[in-house]
Structure formats: C-alpha cells, structure tokens
N, C-alpha and C. Protein backbone atom coordinates (compact mmCIF):
# COMPACT_ATOMS: atom_id res chain seq x y z
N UNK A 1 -5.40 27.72 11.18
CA UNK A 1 -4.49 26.59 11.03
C UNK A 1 -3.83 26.61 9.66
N UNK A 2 -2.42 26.48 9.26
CA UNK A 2 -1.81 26.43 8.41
C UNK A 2 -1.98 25.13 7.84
N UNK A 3 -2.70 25.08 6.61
CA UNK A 3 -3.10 24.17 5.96
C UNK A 3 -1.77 23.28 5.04
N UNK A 4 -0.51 24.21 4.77
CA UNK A 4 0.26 23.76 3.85
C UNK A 4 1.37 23.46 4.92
N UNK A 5 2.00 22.18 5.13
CA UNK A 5 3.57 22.23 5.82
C UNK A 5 4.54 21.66 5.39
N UNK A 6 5.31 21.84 5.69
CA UNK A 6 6.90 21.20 4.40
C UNK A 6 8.26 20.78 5.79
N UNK A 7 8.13 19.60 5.24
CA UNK A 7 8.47 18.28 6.28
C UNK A 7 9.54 18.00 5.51
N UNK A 8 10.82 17.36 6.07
CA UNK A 8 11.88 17.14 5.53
C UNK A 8 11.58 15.59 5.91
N UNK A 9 11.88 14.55 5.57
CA UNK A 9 11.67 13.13 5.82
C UNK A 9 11.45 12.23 4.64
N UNK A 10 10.88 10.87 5.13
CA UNK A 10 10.31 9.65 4.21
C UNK A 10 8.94 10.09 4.13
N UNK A 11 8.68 9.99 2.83
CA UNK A 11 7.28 9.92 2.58
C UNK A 11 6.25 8.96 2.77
N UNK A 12 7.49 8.35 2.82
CA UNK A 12 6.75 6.45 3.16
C UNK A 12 5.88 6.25 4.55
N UNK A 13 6.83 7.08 5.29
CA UNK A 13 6.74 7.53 6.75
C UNK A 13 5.35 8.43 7.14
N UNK A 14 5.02 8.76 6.15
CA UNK A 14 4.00 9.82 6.70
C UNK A 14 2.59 9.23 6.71
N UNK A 15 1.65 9.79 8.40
CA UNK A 15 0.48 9.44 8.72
C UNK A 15 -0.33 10.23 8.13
N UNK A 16 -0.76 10.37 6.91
CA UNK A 16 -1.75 10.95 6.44
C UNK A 16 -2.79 9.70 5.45
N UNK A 17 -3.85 10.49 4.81
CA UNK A 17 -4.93 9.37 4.17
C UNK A 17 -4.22 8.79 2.98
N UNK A 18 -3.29 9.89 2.10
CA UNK A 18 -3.12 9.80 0.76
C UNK A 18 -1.41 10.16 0.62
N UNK A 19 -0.59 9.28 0.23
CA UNK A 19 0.82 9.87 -0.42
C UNK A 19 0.69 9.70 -1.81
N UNK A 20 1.44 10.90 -2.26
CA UNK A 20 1.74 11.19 -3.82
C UNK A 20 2.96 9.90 -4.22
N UNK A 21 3.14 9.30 -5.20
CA UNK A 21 4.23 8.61 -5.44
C UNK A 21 4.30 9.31 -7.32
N UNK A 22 5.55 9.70 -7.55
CA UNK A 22 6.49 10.40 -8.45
C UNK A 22 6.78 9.39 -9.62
N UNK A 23 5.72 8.75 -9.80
CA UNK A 23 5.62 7.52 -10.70
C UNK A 23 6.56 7.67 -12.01
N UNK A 24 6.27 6.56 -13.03
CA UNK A 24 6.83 6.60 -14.06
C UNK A 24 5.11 5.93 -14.88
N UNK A 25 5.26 5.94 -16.20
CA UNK A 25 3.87 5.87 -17.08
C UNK A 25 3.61 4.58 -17.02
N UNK A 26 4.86 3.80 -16.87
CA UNK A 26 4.45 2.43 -16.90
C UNK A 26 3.59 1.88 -15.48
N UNK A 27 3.87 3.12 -14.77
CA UNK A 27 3.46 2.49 -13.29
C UNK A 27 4.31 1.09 -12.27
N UNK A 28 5.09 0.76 -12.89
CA UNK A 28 5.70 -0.93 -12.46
C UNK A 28 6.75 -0.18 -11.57
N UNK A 29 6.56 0.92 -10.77
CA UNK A 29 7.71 1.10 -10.02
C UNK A 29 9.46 1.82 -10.84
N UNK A 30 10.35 1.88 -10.41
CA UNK A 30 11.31 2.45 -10.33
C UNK A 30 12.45 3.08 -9.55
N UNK A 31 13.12 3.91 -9.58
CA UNK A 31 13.74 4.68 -8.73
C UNK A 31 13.40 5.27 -7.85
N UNK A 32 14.34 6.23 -7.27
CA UNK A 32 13.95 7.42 -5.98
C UNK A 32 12.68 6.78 -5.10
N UNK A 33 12.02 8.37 -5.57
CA UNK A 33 10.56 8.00 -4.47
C UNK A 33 9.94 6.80 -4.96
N UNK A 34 9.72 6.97 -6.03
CA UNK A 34 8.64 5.55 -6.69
C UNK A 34 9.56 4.48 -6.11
N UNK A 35 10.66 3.70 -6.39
CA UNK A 35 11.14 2.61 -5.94
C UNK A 35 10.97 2.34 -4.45
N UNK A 36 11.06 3.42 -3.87
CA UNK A 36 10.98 3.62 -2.40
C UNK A 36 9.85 3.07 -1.84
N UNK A 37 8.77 4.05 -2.25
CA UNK A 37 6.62 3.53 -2.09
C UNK A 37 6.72 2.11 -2.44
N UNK A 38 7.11 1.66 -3.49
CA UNK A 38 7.02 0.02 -3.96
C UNK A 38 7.54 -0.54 -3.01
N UNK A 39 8.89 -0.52 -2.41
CA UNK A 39 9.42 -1.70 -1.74
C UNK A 39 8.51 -1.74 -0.35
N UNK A 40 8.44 0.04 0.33
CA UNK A 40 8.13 0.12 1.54
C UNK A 40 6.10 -0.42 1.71
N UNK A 41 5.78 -0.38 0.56
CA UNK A 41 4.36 -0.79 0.06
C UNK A 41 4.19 -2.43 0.09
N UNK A 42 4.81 -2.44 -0.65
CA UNK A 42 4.91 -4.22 -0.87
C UNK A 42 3.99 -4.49 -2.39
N UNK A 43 3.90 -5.99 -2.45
CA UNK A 43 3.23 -6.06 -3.22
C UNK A 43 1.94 -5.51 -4.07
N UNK A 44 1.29 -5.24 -2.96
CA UNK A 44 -0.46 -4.85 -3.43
C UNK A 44 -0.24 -3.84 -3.91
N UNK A 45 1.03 -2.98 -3.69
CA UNK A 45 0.78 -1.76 -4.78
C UNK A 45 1.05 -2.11 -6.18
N UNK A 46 2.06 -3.09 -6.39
CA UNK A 46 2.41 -3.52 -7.82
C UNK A 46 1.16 -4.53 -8.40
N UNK A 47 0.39 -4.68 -7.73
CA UNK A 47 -0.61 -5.75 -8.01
C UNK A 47 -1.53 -4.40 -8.85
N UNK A 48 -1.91 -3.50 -8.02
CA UNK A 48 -2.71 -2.49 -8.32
C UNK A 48 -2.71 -1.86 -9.20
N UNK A 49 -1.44 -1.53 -9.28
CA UNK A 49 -0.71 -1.02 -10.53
C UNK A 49 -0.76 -1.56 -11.60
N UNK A 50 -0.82 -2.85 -11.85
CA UNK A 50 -0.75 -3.74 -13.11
C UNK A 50 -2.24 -3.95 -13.30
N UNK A 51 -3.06 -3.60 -12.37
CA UNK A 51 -4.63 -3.76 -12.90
C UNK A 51 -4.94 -2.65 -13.70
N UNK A 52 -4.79 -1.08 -13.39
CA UNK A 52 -4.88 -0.13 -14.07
C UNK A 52 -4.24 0.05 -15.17
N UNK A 53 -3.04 -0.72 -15.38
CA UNK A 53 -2.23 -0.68 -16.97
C UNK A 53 -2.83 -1.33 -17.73
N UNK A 54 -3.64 -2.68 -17.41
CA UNK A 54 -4.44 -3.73 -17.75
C UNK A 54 -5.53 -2.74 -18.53
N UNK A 55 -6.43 -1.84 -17.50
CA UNK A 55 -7.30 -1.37 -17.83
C UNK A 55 -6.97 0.22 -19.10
N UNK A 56 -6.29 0.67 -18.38
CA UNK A 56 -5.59 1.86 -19.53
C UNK A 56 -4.35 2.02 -19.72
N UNK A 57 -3.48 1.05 -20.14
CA UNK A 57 -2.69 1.33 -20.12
C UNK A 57 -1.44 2.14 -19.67
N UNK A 58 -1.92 2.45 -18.72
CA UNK A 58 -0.41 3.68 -17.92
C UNK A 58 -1.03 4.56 -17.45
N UNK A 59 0.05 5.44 -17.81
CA UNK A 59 -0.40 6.93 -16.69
C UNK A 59 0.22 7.69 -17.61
N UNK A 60 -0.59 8.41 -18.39
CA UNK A 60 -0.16 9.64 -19.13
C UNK A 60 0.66 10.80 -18.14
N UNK A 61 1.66 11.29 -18.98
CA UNK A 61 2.38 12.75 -18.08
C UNK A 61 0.83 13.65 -17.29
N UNK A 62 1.36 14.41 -16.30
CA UNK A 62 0.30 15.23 -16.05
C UNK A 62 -1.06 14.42 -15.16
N UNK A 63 -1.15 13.19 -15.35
CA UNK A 63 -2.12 12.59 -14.93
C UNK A 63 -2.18 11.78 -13.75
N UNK A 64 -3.45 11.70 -12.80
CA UNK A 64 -3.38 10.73 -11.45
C UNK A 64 -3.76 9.19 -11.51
N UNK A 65 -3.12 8.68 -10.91
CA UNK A 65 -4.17 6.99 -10.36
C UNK A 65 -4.21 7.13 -9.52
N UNK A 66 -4.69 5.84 -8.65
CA UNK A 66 -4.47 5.91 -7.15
C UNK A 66 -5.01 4.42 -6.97
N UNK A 67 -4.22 4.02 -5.83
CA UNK A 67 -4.15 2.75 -5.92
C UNK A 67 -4.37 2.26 -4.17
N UNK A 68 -4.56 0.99 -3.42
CA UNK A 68 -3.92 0.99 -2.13
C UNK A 68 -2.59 1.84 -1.70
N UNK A 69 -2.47 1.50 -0.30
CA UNK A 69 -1.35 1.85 -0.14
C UNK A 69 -0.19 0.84 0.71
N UNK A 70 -1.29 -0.63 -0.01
CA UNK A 70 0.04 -2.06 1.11
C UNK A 70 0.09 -1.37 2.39
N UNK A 71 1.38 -1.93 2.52
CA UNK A 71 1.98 -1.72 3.94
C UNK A 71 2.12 -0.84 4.26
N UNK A 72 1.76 0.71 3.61
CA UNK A 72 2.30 1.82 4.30
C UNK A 72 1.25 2.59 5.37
N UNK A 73 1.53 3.50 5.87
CA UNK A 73 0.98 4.26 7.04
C UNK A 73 -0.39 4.41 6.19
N UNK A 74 -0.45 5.10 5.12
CA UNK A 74 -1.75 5.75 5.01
C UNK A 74 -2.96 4.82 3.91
N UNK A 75 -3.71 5.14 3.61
CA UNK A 75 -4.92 4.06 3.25
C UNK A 75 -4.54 4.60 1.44
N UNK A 76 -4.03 5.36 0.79
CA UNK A 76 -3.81 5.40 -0.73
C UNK A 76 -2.52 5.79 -1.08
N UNK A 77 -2.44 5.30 -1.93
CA UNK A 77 -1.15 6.01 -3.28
C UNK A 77 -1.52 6.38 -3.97
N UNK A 78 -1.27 8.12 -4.19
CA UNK A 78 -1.82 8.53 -5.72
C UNK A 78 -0.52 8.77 -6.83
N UNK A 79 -0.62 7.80 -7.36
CA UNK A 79 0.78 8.02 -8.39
C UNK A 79 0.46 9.16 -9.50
N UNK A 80 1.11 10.13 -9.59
CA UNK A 80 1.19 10.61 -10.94
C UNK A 80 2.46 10.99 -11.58
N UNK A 81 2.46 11.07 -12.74
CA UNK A 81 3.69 11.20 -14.04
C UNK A 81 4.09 12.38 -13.84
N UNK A 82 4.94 13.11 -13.42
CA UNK A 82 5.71 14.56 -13.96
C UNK A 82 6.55 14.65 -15.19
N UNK A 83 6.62 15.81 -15.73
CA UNK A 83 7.26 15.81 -17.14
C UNK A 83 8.53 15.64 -16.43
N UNK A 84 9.57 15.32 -17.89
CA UNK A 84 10.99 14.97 -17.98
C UNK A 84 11.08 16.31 -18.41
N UNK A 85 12.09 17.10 -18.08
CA UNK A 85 12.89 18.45 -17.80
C UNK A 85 13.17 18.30 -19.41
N UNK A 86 12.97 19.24 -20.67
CA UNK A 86 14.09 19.50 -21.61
C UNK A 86 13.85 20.66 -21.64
N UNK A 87 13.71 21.62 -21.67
CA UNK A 87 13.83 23.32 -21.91
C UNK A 87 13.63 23.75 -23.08
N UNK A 88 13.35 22.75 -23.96
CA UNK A 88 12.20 23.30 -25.17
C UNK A 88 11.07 23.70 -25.06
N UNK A 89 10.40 22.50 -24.09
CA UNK A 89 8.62 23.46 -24.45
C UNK A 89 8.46 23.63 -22.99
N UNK A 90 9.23 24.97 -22.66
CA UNK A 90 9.22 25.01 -20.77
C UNK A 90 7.20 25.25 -20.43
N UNK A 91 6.84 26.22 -21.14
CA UNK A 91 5.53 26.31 -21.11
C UNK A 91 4.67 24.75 -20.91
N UNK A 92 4.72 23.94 -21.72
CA UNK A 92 3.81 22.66 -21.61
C UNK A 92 4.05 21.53 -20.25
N UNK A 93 5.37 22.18 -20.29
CA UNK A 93 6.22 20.96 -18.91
C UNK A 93 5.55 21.53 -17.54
N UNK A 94 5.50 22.93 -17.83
CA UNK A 94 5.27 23.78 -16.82
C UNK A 94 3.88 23.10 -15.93
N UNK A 95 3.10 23.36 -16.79
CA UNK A 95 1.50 22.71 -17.37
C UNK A 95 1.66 21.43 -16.47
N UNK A 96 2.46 20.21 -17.31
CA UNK A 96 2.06 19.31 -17.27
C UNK A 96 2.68 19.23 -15.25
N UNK A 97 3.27 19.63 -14.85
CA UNK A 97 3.95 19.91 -13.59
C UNK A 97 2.51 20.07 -12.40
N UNK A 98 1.98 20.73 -12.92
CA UNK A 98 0.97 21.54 -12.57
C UNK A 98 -0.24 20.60 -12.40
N UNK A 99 -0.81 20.11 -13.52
CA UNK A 99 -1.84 19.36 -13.36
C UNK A 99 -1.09 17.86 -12.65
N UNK A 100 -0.04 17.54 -12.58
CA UNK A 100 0.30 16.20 -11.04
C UNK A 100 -0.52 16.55 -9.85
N UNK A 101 -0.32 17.88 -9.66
CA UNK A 101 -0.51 18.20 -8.46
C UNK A 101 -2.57 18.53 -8.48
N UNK A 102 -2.80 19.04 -9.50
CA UNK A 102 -4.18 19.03 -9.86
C UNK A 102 -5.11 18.08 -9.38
N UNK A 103 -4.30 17.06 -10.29
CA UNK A 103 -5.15 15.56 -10.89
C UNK A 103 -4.86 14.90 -9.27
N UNK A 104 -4.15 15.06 -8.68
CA UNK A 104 -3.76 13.99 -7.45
C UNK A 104 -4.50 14.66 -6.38
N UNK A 105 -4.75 16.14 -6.28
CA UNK A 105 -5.86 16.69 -5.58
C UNK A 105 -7.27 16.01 -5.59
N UNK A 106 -7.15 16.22 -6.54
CA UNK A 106 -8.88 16.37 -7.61
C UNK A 106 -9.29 14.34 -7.39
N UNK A 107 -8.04 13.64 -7.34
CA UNK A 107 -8.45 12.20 -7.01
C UNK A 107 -8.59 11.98 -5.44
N UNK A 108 -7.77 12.54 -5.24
CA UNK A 108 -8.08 12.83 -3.49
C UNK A 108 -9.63 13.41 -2.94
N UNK A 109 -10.28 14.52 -3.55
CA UNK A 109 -11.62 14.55 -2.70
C UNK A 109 -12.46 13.65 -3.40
N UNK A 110 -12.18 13.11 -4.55
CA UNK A 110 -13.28 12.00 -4.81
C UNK A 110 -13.15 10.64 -4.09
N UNK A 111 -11.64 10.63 -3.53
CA UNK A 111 -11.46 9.34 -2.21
C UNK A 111 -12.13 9.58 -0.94
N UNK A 112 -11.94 10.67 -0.53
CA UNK A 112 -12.87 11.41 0.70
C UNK A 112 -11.00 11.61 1.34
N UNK A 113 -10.12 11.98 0.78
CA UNK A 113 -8.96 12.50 1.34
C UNK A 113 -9.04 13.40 2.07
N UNK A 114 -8.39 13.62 3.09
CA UNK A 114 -8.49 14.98 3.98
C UNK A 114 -7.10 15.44 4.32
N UNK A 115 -5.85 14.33 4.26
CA UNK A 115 -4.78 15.17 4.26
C UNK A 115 -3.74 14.33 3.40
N UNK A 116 -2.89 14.98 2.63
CA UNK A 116 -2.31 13.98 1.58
C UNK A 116 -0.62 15.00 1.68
N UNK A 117 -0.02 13.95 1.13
CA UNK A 117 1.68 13.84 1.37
C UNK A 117 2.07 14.10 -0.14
N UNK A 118 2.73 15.31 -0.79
CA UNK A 118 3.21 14.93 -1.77
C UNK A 118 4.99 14.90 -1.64
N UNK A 119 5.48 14.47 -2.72
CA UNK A 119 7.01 14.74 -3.18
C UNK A 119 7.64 15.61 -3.70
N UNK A 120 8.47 16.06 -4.48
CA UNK A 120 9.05 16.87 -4.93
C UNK A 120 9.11 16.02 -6.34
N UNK A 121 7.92 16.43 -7.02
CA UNK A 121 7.50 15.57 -8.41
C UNK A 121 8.67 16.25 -9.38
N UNK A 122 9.69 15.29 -10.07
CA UNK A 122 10.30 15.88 -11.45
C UNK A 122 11.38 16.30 -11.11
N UNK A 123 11.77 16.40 -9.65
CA UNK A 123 13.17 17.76 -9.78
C UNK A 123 14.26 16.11 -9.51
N UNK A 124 13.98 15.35 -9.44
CA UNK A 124 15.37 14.41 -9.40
C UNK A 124 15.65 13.04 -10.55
N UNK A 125 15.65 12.40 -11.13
CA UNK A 125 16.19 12.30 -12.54
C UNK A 125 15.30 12.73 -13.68
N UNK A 126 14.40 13.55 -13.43
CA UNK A 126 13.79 13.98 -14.56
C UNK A 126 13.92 15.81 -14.76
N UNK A 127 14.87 15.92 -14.01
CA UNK A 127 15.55 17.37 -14.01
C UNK A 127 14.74 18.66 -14.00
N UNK A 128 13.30 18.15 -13.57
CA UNK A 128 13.08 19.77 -13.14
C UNK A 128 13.23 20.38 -12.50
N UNK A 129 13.95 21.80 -13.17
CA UNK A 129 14.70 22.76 -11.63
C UNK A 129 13.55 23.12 -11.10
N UNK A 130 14.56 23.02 -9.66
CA UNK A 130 13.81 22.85 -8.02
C UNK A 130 13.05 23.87 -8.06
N UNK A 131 13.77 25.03 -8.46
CA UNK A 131 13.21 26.60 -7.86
C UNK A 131 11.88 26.77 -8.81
N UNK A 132 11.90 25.99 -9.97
CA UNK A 132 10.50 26.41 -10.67
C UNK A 132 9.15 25.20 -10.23
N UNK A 133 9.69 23.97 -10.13
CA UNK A 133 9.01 22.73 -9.08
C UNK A 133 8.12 23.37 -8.30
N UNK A 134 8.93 24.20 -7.01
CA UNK A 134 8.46 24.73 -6.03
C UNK A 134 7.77 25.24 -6.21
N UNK A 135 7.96 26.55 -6.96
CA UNK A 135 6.54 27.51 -7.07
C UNK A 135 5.58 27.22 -7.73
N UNK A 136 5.59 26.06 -9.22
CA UNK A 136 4.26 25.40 -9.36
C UNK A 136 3.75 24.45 -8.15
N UNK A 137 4.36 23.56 -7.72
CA UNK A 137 3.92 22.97 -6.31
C UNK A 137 3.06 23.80 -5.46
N UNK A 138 3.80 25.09 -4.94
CA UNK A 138 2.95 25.40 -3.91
C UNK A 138 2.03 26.42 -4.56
N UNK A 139 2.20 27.26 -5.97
CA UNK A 139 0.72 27.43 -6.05
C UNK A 139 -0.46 27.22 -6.87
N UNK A 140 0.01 25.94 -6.97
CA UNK A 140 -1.16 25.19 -7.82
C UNK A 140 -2.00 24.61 -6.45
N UNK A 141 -1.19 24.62 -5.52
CA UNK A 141 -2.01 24.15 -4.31
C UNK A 141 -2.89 24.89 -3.58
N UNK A 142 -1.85 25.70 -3.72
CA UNK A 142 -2.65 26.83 -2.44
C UNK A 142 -3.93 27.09 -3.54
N UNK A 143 -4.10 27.55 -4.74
CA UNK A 143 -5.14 28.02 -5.70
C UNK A 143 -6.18 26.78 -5.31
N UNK A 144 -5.87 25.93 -5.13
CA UNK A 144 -6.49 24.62 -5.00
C UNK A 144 -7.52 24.75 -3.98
N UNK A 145 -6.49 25.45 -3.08
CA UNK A 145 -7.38 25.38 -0.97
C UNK A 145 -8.15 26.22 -1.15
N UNK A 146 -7.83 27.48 -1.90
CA UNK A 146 -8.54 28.53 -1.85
C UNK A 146 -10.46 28.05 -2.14
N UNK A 147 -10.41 27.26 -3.33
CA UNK A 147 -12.05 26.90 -3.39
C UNK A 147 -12.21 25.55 -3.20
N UNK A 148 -11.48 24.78 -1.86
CA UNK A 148 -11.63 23.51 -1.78
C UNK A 148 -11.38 23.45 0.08
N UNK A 149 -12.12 23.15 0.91
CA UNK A 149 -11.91 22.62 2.36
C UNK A 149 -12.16 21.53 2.43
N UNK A 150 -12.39 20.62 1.82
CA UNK A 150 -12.04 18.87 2.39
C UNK A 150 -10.54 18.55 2.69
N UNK A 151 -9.90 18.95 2.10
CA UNK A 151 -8.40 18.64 2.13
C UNK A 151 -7.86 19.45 3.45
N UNK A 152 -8.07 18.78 4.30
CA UNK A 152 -7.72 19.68 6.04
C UNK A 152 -6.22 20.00 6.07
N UNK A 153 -5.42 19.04 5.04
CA UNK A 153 -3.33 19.29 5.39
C UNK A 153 -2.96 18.70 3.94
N UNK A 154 -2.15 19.81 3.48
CA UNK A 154 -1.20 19.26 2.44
C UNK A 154 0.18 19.48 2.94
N UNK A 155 1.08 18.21 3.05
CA UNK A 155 2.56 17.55 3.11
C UNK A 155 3.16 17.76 2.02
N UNK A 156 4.04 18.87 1.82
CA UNK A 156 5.53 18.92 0.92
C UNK A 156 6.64 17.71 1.36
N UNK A 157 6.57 16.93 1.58
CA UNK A 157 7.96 16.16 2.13
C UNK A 157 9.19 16.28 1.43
N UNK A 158 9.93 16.76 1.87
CA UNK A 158 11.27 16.82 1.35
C UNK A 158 12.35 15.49 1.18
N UNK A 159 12.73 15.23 0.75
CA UNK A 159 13.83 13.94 1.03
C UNK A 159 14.94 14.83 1.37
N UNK A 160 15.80 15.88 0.95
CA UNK A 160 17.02 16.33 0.70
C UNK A 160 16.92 17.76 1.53
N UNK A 161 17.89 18.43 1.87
CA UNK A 161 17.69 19.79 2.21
C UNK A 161 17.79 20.44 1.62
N UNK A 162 18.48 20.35 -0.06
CA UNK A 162 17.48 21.95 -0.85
C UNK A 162 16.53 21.73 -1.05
N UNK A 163 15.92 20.82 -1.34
CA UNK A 163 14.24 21.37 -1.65
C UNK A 163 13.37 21.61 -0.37
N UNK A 164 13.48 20.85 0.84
CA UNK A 164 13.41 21.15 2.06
C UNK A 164 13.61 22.76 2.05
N UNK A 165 14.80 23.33 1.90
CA UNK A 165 14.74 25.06 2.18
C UNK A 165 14.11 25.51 1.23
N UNK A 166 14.11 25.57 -0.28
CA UNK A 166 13.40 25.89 -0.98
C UNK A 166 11.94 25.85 -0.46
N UNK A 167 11.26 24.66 -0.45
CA UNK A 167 9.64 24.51 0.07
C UNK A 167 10.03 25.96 1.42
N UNK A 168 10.37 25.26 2.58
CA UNK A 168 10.45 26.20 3.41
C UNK A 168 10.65 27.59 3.40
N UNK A 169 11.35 28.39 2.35
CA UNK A 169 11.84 29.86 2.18
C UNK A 169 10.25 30.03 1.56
N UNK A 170 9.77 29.22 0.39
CA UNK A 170 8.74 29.66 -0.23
C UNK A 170 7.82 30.13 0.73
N UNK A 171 6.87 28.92 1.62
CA UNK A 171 6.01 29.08 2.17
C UNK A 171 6.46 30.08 3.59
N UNK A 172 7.49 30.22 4.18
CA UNK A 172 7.86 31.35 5.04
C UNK A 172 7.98 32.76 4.27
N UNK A 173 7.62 33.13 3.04
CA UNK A 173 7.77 34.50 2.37
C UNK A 173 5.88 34.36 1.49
N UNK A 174 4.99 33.14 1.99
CA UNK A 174 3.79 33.65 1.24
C UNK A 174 2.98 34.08 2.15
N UNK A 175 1.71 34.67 1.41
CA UNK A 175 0.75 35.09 2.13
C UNK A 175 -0.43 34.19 1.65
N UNK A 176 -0.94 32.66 2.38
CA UNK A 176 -1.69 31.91 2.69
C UNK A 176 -2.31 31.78 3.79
C-alpha cells in the first residue's frame, strides 16, 4: 500500500485523524490555509490556540502544537511555523522547512495519529520555492516512514495545480 498520496483539494475537507495547519507564531490564525482551518474550525481552535500562547508563548519557526480540530472532519490540528523565504541563510530555512514536517510527525504518534493531512507549508506568502518545498516535504517524510509504521497515510493536499503536479511528478519519479 502506498503510504504517501497527493490530493489536490481543501484540507479542511479531509477525513483523516490529524491536519497540518501552515500557522503563523502567534498562532491567532491568518491567511491562506491557516485562515481557512480557523474559520472552517470555528472557535475551539482559536480558544486552543490562545491557551498554548498563554502557556508558551507561540510557536517558534520549525516547531509543532496541536490543538482540537472544532468543526472539522478530523479529531486534531497540528499547527506548525514554516520559515519566511529570504535566500540568505537557504541552509537554516531549509532545516527549519524540514523539522514542520518532523515536529508535526513526531506530535502525531504521540496523539496515536495514524493518518495525517499536510499543506504545502511556506511556498505561498512566505515564498518558499515550490520545487525545493517539495522535495523537503516528501523526503523528510518518506525518511520518517522508513523507521516509523503507526502513521498508516500521509496527505500532501494541494490547494493549486502547481504544487499539485509538482507533489505528483515527485512522488510518480520516487522509489518508496
């Protein structure tokens, strides 16, 4: 069974345990995807959210929470921070790209997650190009499956159709 699939759609939409939301540090919601999870969530996610800022203040770049998931299909939100795109320290962004997808794993089998939804963390106002997104995305993941089977399905959801083909060209040219 192909553990990784890349879905063009709402994330909001998706029946799995766990969606990724493309947060901001403050956590209080925002644009794109994050504005999206909030409205289609409802309150209890902003409630949730403001308990963990309470408690630590935010969400460092690179790092997971996870919260309810309100009104949506699946039982969590794992918000994490992606770096903001500047092309100075491509190495650390790279990194910090990397551990979203880590840290939102790694909070997922301590939920008892078994299949989780992410986004296309960073590539839309925080400008990380798509084509480098992608390939930390999918193989920080796949490295992930390799010494991890609780996680039965990981969801690329696409909103748009380049990253949709992108995800798709990737995972149709790997060997997973």
């Amino acid at each position: 069974m192909q553990r990784i699939k890349v879905i063009k759609g709402d994330i909001t939409q998706a029946k799995v345990d766990a969606i990724v939301n493309a947060a901001n540090s403050s956590l209080l919601g925002g644009g794109g995807v994050d504005g999206a999870i909030h409205r289609a969530g409802g309150p209890a996610i902003l409630e949730a959210c403001r308990a963990i800022r309470a408690a630590k203040g935010g969400c460092p770049t690179g790092d997971a929470v996870i919260t309810t998931a309100g009104n949506l299909p699946s039982k969590y939100v794992i918000h994490t921070v992606g770096p903001v795109w500047s092309g100075h320290d491509k190495e650390r962004q790279e990194k910090e790209l990397s551990n979203c997808y880590l840290n939102s794993l790694k909070l997922a089998i301590e939920n008892q997650v078994e299949t989780i939804a992410f986004p296309n963390i960073s590539t839309g106002v925080y400008h990380f190009p798509k084509e480098k997104a992608t390939e930390i995305a999918i193989s920080t993941v796949s490295n992930f499956l390799e010494k991890n089977d609780q996680i039965k399905e990981i969801q690329f959801v696409c909103f748009d159709e380049e990253n949709y083909n992108l995800y798709r060209n990737r995972i149709d040219n790997s060997t997973f």
